[in-house]
Structures are given as structure tokens and as C-alpha cells.
C-alpha atoms as a PDB file:
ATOM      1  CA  UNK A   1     -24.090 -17.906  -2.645  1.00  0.00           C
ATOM      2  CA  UNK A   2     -27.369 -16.965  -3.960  1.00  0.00           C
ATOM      3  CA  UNK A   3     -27.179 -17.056  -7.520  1.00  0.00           C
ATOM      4  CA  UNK A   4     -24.867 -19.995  -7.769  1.00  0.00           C
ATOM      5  CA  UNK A   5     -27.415 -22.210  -5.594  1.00  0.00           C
ATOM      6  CA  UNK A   6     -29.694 -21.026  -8.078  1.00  0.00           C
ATOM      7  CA  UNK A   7     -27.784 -21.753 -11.115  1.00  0.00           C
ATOM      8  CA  UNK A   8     -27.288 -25.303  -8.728  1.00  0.00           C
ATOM      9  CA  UNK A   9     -31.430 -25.628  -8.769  1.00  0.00           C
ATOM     10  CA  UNK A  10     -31.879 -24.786 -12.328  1.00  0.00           C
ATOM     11  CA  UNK A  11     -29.016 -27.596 -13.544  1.00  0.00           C
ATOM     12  CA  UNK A  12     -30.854 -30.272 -11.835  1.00  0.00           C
ATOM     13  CA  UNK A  13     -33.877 -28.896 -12.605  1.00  0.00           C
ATOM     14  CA  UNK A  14     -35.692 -27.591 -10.002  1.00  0.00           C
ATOM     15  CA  UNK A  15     -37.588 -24.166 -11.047  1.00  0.00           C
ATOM     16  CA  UNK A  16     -39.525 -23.089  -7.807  1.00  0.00           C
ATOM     17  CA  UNK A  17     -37.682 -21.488  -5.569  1.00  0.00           C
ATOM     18  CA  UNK A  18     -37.030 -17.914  -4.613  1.00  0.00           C
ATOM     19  CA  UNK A  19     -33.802 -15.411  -3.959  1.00  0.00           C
ATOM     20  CA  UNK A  20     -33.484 -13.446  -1.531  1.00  0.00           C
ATOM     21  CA  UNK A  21     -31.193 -10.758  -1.688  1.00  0.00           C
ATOM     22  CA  UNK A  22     -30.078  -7.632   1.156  1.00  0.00           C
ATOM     23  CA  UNK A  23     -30.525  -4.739  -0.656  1.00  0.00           C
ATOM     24  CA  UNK A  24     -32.041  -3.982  -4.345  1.00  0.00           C
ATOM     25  CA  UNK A  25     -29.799  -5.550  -6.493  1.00  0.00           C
ATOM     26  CA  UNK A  26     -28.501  -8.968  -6.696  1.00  0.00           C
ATOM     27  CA  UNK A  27     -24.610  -9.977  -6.417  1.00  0.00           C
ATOM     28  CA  UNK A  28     -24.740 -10.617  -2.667  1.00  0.00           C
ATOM     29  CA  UNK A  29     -21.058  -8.303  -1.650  1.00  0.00           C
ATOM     30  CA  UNK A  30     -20.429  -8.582  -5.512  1.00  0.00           C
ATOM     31  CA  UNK A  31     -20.266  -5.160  -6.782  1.00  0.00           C
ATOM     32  CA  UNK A  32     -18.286  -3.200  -9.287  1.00  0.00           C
ATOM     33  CA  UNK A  33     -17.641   0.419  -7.549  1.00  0.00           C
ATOM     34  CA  UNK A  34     -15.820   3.732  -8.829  1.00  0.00           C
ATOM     35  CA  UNK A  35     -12.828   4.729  -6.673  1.00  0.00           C
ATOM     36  CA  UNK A  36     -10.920   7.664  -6.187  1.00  0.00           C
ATOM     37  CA  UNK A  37     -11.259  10.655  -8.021  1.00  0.00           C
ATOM     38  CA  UNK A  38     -11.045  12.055 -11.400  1.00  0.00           C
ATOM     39  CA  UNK A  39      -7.908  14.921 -10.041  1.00  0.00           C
ATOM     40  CA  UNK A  40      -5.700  12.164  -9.442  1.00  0.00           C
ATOM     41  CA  UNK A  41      -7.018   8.703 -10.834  1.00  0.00           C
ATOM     42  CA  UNK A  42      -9.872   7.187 -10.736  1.00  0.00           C
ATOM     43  CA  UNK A  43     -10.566   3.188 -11.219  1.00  0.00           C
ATOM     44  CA  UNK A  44     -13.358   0.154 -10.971  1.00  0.00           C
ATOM     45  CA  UNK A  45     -12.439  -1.685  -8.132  1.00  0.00           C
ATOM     46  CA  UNK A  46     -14.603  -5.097  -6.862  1.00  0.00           C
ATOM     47  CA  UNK A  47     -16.019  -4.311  -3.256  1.00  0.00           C
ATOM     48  CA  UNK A  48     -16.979  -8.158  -2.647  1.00  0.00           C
ATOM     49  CA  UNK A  49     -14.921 -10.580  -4.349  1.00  0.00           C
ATOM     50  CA  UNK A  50     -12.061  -9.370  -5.852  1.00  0.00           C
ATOM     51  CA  UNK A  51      -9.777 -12.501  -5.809  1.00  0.00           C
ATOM     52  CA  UNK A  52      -9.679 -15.959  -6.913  1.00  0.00           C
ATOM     53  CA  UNK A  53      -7.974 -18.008  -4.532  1.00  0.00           C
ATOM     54  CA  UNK A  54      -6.063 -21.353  -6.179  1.00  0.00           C
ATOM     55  CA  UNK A  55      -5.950 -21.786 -10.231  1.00  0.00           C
ATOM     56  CA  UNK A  56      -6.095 -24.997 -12.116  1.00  0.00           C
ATOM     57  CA  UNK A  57      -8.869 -26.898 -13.793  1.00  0.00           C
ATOM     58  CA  UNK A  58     -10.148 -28.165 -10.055  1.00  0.00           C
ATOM     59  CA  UNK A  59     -11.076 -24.656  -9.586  1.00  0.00           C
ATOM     60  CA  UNK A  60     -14.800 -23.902 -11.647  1.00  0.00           C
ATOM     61  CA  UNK A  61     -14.476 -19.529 -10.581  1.00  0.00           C
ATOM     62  CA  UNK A  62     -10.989 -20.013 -12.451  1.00  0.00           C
ATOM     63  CA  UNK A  63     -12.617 -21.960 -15.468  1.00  0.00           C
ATOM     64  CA  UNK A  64     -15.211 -19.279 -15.978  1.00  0.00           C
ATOM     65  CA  UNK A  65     -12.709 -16.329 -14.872  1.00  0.00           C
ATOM     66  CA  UNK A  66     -10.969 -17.564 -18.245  1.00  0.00           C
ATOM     67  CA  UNK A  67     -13.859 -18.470 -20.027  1.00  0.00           C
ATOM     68  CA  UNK A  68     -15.217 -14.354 -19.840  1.00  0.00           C
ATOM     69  CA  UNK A  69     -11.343 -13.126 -19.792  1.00  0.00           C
ATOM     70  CA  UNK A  70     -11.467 -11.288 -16.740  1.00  0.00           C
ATOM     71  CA  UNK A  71      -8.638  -9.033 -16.061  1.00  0.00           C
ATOM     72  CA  UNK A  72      -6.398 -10.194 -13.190  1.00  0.00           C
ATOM     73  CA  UNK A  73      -3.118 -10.012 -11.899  1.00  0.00           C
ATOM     74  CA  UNK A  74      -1.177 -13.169 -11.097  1.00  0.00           C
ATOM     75  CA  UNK A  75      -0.178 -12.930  -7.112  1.00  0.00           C
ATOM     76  CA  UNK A  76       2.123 -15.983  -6.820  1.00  0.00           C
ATOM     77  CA  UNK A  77       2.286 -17.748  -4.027  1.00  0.00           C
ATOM     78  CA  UNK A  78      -0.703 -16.367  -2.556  1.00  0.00           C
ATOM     79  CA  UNK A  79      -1.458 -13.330  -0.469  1.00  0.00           C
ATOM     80  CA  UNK A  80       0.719 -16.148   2.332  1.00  0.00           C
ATOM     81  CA  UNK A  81       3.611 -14.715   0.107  1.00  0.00           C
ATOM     82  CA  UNK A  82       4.842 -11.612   1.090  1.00  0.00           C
ATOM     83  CA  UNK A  83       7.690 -11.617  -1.328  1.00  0.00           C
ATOM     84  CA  UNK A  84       5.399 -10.029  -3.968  1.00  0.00           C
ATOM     85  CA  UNK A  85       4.337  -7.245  -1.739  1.00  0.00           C
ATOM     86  CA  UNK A  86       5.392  -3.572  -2.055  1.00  0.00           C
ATOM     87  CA  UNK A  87       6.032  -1.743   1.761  1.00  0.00           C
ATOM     88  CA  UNK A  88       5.865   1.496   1.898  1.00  0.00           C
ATOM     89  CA  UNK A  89       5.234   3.698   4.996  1.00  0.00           C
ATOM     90  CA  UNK A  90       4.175   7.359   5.194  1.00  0.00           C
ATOM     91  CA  UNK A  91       4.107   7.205   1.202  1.00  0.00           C
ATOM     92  CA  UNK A  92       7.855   6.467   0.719  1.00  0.00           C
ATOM     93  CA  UNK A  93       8.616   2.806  -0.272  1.00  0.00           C
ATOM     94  CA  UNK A  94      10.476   0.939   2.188  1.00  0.00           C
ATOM     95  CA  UNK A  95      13.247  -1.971   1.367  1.00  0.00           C
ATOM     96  CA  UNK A  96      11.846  -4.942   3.603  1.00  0.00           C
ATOM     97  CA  UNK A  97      13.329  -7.707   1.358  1.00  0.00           C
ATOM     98  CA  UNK A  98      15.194  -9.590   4.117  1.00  0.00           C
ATOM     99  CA  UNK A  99      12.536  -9.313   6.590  1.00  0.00           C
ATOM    100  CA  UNK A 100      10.085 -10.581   3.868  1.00  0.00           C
ATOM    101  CA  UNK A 101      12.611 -13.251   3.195  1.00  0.00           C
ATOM    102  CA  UNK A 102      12.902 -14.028   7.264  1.00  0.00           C
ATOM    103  CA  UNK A 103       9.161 -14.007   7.808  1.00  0.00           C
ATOM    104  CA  UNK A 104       7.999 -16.104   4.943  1.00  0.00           C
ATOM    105  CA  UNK A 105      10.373 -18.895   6.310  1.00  0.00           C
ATOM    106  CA  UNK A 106       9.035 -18.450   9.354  1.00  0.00           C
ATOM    107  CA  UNK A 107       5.779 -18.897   7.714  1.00  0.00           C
ATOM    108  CA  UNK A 108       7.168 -21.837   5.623  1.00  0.00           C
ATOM    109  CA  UNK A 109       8.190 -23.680   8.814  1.00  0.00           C
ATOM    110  CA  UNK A 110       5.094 -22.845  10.831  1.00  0.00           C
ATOM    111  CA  UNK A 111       2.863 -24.924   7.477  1.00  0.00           C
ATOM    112  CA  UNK A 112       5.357 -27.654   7.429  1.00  0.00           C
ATOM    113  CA  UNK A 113       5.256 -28.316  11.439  1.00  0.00           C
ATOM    114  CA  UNK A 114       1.373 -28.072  11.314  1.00  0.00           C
ATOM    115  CA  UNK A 115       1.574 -31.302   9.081  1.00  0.00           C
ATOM    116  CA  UNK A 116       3.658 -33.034  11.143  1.00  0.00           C
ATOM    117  CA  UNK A 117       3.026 -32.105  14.636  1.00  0.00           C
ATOM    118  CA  UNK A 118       1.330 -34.215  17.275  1.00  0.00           C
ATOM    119  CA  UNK A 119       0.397 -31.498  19.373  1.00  0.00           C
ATOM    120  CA  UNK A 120      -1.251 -27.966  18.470  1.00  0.00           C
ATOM    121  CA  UNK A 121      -0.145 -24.416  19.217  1.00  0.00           C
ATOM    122  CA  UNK A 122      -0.865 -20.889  18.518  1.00  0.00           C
ATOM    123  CA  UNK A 123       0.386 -19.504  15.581  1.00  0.00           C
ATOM    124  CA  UNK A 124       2.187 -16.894  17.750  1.00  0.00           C
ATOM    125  CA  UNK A 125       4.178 -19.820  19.649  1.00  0.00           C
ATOM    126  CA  UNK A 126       5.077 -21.651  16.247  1.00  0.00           C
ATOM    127  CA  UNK A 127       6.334 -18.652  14.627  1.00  0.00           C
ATOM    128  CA  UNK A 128       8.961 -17.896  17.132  1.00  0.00           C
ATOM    129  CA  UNK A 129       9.921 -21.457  17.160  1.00  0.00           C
ATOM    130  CA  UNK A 130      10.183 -21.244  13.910  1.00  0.00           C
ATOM    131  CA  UNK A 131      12.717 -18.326  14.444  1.00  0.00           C
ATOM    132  CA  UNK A 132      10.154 -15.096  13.621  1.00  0.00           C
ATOM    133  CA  UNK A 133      11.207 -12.583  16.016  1.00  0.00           C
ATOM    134  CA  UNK A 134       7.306 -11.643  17.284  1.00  0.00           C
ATOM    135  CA  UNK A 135       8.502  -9.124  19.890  1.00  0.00           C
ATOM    136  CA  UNK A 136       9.853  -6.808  17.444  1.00  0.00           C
ATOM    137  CA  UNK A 137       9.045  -3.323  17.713  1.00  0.00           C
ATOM    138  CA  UNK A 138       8.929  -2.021  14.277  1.00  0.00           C
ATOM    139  CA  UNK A 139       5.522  -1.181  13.240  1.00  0.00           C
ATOM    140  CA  UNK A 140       5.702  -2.396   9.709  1.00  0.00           C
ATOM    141  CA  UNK A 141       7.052  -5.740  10.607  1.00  0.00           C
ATOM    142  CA  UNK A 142       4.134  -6.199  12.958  1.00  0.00           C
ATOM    143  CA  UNK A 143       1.661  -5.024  10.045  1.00  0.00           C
ATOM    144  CA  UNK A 144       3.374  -7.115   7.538  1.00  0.00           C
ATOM    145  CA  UNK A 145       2.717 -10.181  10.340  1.00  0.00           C
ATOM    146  CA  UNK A 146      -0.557  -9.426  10.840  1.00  0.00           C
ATOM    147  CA  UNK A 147      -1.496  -9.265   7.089  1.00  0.00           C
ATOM    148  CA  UNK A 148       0.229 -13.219   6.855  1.00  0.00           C
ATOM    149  CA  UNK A 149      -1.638 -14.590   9.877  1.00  0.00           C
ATOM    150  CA  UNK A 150      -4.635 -12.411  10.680  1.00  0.00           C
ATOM    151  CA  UNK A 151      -5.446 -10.717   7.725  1.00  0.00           C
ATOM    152  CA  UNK A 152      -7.884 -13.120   6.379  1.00  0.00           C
ATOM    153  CA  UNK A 153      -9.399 -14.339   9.593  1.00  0.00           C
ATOM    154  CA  UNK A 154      -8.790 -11.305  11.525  1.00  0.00           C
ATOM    155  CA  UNK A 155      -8.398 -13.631  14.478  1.00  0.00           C
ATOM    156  CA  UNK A 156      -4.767 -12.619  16.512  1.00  0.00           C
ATOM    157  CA  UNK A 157      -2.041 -15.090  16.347  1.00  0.00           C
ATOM    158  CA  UNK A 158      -1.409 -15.553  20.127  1.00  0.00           C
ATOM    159  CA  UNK A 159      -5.096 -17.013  19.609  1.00  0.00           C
ATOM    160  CA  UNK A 160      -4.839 -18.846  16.248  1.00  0.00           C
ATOM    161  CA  UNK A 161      -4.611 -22.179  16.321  1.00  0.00           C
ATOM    162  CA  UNK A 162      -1.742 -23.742  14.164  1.00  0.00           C
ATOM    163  CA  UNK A 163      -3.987 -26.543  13.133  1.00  0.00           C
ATOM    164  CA  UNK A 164      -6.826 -24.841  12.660  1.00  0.00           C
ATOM    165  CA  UNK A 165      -5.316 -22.040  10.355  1.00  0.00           C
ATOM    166  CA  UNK A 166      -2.669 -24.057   8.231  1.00  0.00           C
ATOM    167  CA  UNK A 167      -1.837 -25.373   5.587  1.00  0.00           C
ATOM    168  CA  UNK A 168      -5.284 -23.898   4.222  1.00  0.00           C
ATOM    169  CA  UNK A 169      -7.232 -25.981   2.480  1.00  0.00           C
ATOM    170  CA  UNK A 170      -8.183 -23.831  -0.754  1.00  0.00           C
ATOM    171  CA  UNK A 171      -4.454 -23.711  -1.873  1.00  0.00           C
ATOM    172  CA  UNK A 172      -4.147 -27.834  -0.753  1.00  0.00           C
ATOM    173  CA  UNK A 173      -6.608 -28.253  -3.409  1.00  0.00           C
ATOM    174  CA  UNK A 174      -6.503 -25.750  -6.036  1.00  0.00           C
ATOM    175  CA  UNK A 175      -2.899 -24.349  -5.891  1.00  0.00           C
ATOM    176  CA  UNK A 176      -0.803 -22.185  -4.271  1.00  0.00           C
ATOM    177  CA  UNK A 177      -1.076 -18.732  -6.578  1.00  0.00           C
ATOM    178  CA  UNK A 178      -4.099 -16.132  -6.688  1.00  0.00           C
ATOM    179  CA  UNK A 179      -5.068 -13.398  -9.045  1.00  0.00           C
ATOM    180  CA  UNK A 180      -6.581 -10.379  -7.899  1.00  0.00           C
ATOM    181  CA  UNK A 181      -9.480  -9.092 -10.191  1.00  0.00           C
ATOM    182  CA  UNK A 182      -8.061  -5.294 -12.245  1.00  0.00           C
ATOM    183  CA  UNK A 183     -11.042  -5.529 -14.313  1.00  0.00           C
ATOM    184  CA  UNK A 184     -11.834  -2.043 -15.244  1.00  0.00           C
ATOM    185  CA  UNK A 185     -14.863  -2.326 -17.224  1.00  0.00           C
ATOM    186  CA  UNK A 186     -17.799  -3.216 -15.260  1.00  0.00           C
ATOM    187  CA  UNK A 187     -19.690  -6.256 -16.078  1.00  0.00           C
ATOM    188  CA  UNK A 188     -22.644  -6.498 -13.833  1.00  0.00           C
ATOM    189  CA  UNK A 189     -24.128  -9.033 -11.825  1.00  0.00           C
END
């Protein structure tokens, strides 16, 4: 937020101003780190922001993400789209298609009844009205849940509001797909 306020200042001209930054470099939670290691793999992975949410010409990060050809990966439908996901559990992938299939309708229904409902709910209560079956005792289905609902807001579904949670604005406006930055080369900030 830093630098683009300044970049804001400095395009209508105002020149005094000062930022401040947490540690000794700037980038704010922007920061291009080495993971892994070099025995099996290692990669340049973006601690801070490491997607771009929404593509299209209303969207200025995706204009310049094209502009300096960053490296991404193309996550249609969002990360509100589990259909693109690989599950695996205790390192062995795991064949979750239909419940993928049965939760993203769930999901589906839950956006559609948020635009047309008169009265709010958590997004617990819509998604079993909307035929998810929440109880279930599977540990994967419940992670693959919470990563839909709660992984972005980290707030729990039987506390969520519908309303307040969906349909999200970003992909309203710019889109429903995201890419996820693979940029290996570090560019600096």
C-alpha cells in the first residue's frame, strides 16, 4: 500500500511526503524468498502477494502483471473452484472428483441464494440447504470446506455471514479466474 500511494502522490504531483516501511527494505509482505532445499528442489516462491485475483483490462495489477510478463499459472474459476485442486493426504493423491463436484454446487447455490435472499444466514446454514453434507466426518472433506469458505477470511462458517462473504466483490468486478505468481527469477521490490 505504500509504494502504490506513493506512485498515487507522485502522478498528481505531490513530492513531499515520506514512507514508512516495517523492517529494512521496502515491499510491505512483498518478498521474493528461496524455498526448500537444494537435495530435493528448491524454488522462488512470493511470501506476500503471490496471486492476482480477477483478470481483464478493469484490473491495473493484471495490466502491469502482463506488461513485465510475470510468470503465472491460470487458476480458473478462482481459488472458490475446487475443481482445479489436487487432494492428496499422507502424500498419496486422493480421487475427490465427486465430492469436489458436490461441494462446488453447494458453493454455486450458496452465491446464487445470497443474491436473491431477503434474509441472511451463516454460510454453514446455507450450505446444507444447499445440500453440502457439513456433518461429514472425513477429514479431507472438512479441509477441502474450510479452504472454500474460511480459507481467505479464516473466519468459521457457522459464523460467516452469507451476505457478508458472497458473491465477493473482486471477482463481481474483475472476473472470476486468478493466476498464482511461479515466477522463478526474482525481481525485487
Amino acid at each position: 500500500a505504500g509504494i502504490s500511494s506513493a506512485t498515487e502522490l507522485l502522478v498528481n504531483n505531490v513530492t513531499n511526503f515520506v514512507i514508512l516501511e516495517a523492517s529494512g527494505r521496502t515491499g510491505g509482505r512483498v518478498e521474493s524468498l528461496q524455498f526448500g532445499d537444494e537435495k530435493v528442489g528448491k524454488v522462488t516462491i512470493e511470501q506476500g502477494a503471490n496471486w492476482v485475483h480477477g483478470i481483464g483490462p478493469r484490473n491495473a495489477l493484471w495490466q502491469i502483471a502482463e506488461e513485465i510478463k510475470l510468470e503465472t499459472s491460470l487458476v480458473e474459476g478462482s481459488t472458490f473452484n475446487l475443481s482445479n485442486y489436487g487432494i492428496f493426504d499422507d502424500g498419496h493423491s486422493v480421487d475427490k472428483t465427486a465430492t469436489i463436484a458436490e461441494l462446488d454446487k453447494a458453493w454455486d447455490c450458496v452465491n446464487q441464494t445470497s443474491q436473491h435472499s431477503s434474509e441472511d444466514t451463516s454460510v454453514r446454514k446455507a450450505l446444507t440447504a444447499c445440500g453440502w453434507n457439513a456433518t461429514s466426518e472425513d477429514a479431507v472433506d472438512r479441509v477441502m470446506e474450510w479452504e472454500l469458505t474460511a480459507g481467505d477470511s479464516e473466519i468459521p462458517p457457522e459464523i460467516m455471514s452469507m451476505w457478508g462473504s458472497i458473491p465477493d466483490d473482486t471477482y463481481v468486478l474483475l472476473g472470476p479466474d486468478d493466476h498464482l505468481v511461479i515466477e522463478q527469477s526474482s525481481r525485487g521490490y
